[in-house]
C-alpha atoms as a PDB file:
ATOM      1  CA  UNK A   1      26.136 -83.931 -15.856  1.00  0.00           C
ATOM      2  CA  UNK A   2      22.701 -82.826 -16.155  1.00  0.00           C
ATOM      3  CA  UNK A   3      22.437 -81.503 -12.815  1.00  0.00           C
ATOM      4  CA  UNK A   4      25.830 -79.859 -13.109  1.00  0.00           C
ATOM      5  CA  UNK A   5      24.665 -77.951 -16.108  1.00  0.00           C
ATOM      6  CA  UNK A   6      21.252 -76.895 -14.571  1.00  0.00           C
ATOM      7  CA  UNK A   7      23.171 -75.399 -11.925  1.00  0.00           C
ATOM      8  CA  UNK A   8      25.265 -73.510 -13.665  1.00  0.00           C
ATOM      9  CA  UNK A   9      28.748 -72.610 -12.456  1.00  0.00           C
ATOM     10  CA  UNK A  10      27.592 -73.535  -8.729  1.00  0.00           C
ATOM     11  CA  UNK A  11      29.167 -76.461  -7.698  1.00  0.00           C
ATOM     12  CA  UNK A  12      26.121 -77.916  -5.292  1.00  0.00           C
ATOM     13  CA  UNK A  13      22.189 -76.889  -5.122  1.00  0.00           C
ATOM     14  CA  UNK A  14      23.174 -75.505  -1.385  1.00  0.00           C
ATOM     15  CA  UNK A  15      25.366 -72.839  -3.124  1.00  0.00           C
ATOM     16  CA  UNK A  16      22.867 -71.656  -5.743  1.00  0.00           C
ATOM     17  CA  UNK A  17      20.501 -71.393  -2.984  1.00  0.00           C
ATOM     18  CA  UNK A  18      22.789 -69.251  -1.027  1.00  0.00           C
ATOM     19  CA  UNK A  19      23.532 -67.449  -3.981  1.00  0.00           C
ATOM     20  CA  UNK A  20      19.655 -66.866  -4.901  1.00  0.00           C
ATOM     21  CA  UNK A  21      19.131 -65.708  -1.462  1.00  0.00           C
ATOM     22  CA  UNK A  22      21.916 -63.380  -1.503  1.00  0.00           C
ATOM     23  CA  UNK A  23      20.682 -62.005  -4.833  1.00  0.00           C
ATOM     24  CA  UNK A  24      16.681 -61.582  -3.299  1.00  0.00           C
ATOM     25  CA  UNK A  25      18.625 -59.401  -0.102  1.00  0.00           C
ATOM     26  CA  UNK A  26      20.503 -57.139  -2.779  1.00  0.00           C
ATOM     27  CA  UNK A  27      17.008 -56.548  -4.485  1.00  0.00           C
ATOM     28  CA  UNK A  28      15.627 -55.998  -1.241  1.00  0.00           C
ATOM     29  CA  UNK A  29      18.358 -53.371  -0.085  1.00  0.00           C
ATOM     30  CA  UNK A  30      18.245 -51.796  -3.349  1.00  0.00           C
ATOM     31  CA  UNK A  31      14.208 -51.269  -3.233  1.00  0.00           C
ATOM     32  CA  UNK A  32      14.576 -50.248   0.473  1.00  0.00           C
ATOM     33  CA  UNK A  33      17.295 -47.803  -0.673  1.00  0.00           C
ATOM     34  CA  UNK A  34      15.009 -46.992  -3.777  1.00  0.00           C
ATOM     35  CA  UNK A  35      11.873 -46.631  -1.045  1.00  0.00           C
ATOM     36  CA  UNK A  36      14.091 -44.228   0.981  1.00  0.00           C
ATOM     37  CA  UNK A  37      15.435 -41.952  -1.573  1.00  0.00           C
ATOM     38  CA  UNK A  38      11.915 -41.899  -2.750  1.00  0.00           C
ATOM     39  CA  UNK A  39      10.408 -41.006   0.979  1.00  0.00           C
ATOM     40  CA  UNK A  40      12.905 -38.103   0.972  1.00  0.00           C
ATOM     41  CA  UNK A  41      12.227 -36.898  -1.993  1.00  0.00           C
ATOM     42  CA  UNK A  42       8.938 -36.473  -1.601  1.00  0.00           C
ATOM     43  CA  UNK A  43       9.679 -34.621   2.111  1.00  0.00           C
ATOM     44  CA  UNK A  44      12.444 -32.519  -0.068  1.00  0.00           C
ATOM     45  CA  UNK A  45       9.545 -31.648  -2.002  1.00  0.00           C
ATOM     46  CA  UNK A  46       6.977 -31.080   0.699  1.00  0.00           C
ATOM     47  CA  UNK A  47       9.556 -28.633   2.613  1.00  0.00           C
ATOM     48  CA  UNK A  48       9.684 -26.732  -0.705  1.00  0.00           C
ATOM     49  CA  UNK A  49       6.507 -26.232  -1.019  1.00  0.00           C
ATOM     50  CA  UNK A  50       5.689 -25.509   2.265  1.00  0.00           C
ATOM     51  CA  UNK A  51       8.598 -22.875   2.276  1.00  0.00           C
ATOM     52  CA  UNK A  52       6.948 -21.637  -1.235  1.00  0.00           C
ATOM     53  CA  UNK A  53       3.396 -21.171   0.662  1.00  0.00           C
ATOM     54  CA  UNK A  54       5.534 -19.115   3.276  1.00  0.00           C
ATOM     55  CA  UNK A  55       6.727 -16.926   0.776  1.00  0.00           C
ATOM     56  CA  UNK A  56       3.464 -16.827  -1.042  1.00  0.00           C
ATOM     57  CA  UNK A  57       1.960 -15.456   2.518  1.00  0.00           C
ATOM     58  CA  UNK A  58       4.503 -13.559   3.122  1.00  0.00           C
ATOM     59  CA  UNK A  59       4.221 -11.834  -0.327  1.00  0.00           C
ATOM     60  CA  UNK A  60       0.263 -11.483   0.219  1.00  0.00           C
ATOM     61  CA  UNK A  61       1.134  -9.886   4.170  1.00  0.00           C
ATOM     62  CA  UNK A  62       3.613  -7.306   2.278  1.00  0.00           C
ATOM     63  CA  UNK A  63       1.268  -6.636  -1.225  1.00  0.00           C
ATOM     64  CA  UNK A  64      -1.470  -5.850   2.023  1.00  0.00           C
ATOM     65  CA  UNK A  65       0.685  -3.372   3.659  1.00  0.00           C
ATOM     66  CA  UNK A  66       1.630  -1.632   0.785  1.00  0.00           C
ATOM     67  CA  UNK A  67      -1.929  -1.455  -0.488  1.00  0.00           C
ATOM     68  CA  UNK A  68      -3.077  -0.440   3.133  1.00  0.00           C
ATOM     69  CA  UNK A  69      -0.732   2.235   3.340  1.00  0.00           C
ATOM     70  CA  UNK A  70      -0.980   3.908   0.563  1.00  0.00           C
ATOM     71  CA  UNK A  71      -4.649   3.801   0.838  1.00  0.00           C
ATOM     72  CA  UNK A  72      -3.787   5.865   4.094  1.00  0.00           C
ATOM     73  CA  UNK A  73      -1.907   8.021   2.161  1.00  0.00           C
ATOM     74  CA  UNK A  74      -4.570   8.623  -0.379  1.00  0.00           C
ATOM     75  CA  UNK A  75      -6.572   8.904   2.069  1.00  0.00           C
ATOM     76  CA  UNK A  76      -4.202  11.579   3.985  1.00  0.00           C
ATOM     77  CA  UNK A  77      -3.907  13.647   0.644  1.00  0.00           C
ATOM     78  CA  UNK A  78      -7.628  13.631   0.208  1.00  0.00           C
ATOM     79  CA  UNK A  79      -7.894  15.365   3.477  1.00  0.00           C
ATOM     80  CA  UNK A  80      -5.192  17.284   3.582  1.00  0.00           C
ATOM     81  CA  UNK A  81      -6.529  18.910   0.257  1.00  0.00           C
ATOM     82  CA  UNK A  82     -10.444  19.070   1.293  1.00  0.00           C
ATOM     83  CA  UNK A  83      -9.023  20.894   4.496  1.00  0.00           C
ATOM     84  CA  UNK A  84      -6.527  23.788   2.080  1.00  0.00           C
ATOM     85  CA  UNK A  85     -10.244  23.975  -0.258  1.00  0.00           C
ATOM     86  CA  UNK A  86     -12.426  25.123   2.821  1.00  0.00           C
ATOM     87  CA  UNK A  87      -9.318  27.421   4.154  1.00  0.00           C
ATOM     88  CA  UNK A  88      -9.336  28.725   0.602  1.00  0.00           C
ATOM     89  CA  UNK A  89     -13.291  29.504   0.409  1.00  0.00           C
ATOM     90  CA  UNK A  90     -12.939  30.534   3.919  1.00  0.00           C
ATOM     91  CA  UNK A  91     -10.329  32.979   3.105  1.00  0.00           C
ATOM     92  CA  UNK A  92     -11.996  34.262   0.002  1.00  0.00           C
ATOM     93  CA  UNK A  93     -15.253  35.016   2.359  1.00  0.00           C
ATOM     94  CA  UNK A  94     -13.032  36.797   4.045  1.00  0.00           C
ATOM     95  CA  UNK A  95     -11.462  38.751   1.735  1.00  0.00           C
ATOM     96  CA  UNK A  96     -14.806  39.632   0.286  1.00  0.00           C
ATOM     97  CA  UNK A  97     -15.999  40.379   3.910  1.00  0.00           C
ATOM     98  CA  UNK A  98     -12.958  42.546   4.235  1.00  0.00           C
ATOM     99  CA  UNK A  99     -13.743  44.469   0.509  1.00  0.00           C
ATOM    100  CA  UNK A 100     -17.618  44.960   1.587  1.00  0.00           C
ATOM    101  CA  UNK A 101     -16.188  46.853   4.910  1.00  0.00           C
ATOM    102  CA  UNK A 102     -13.828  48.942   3.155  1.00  0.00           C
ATOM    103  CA  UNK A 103     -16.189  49.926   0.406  1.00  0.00           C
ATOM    104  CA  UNK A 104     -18.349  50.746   3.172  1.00  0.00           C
ATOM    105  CA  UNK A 105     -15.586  53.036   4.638  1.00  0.00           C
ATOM    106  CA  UNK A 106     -15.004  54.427   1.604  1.00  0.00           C
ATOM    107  CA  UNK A 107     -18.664  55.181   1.323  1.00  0.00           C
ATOM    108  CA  UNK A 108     -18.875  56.744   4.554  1.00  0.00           C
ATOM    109  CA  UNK A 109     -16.053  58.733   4.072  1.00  0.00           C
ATOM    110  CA  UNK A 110     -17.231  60.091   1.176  1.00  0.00           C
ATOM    111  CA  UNK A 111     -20.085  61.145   2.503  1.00  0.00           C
ATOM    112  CA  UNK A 112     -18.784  62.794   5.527  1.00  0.00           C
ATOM    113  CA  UNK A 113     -16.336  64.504   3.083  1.00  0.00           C
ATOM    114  CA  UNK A 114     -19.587  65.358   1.312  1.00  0.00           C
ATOM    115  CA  UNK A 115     -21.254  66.379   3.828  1.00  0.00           C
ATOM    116  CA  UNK A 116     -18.147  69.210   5.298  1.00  0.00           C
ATOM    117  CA  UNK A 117     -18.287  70.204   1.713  1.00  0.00           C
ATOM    118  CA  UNK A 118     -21.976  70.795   2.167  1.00  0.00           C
ATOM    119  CA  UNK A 119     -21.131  72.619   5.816  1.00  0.00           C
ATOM    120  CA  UNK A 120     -18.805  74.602   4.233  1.00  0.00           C
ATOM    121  CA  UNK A 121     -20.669  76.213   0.909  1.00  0.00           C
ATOM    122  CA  UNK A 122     -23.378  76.609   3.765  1.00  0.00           C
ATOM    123  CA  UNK A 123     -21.364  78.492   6.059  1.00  0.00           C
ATOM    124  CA  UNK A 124     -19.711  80.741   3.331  1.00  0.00           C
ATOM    125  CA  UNK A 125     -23.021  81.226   2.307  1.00  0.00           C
ATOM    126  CA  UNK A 126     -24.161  82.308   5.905  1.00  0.00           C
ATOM    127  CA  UNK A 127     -21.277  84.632   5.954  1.00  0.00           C
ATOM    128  CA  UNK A 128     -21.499  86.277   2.073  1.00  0.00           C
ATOM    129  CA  UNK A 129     -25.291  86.898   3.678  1.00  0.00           C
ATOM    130  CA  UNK A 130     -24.159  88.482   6.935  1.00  0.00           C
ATOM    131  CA  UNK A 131     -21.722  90.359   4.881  1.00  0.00           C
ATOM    132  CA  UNK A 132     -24.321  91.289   2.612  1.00  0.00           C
ATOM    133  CA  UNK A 133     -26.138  92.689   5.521  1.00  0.00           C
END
């Protein structure tokens, strides 16, 4: 009886032995199937962070672009308004140039007006003299 109750409900030490085996391959399943889950879990997590450092490149790649182009447009607008400035200071030269000439004109003109004036007093001058004659 002693046995028997050592043994438990298994009628023969061959059976609890079976049993006892049986029991060690279930533990070993269930760690193999624990080992597994945890192997892809950790390749779950790998792809996801791997896909993450994609994005994050990807991200960086597209922040560069942007920052490269509109550096080229600043760059553009810098240009485009150093290039109207000199156009403007050229065409203020000349407009200047153009205000020098006609004052000039104008000066010559007035002296050539000036100077028919002159002709003329002269010449009716001449003639009150040859009148006077």
């Amino acid at each position: 009886g002693d046995k028997q109750h050592r043994l438990g409900s298994f009628a023969t030490a061959e059976q609890a032995a079976l049993q006892i085996a049986r029991a060690l391959e279930v533990q070993e399943r269930e760690r193999e199937r624990e080992r597994e889950r945890q192997a892809k879990l950790e390749a779950a997590q790998e792809r996801e962070r791997a896909r993450a450092a994609r994005e994050q490149d990807r991200q960086a790649e597209a922040d560069a672009k942007r920052q490269a182009k509109a550096q080229a447009k600043a760059e553009e607008k810098a240009h485009r308004e150093a290039l109207l400035r000199q156009l403007r200071e050229e065409a203020k030269a000349r407009d200047a140039q153009a205000a020098a000439h006609q004052q000039l004109l104008f000066r010559e003109a007035a002296q050539r007006q000036q100077q028919r004036r002159q002709q003329a007093q002269q010449q009716q001058a001449q003639q009150q003299q040859a009148g006077a004659t």
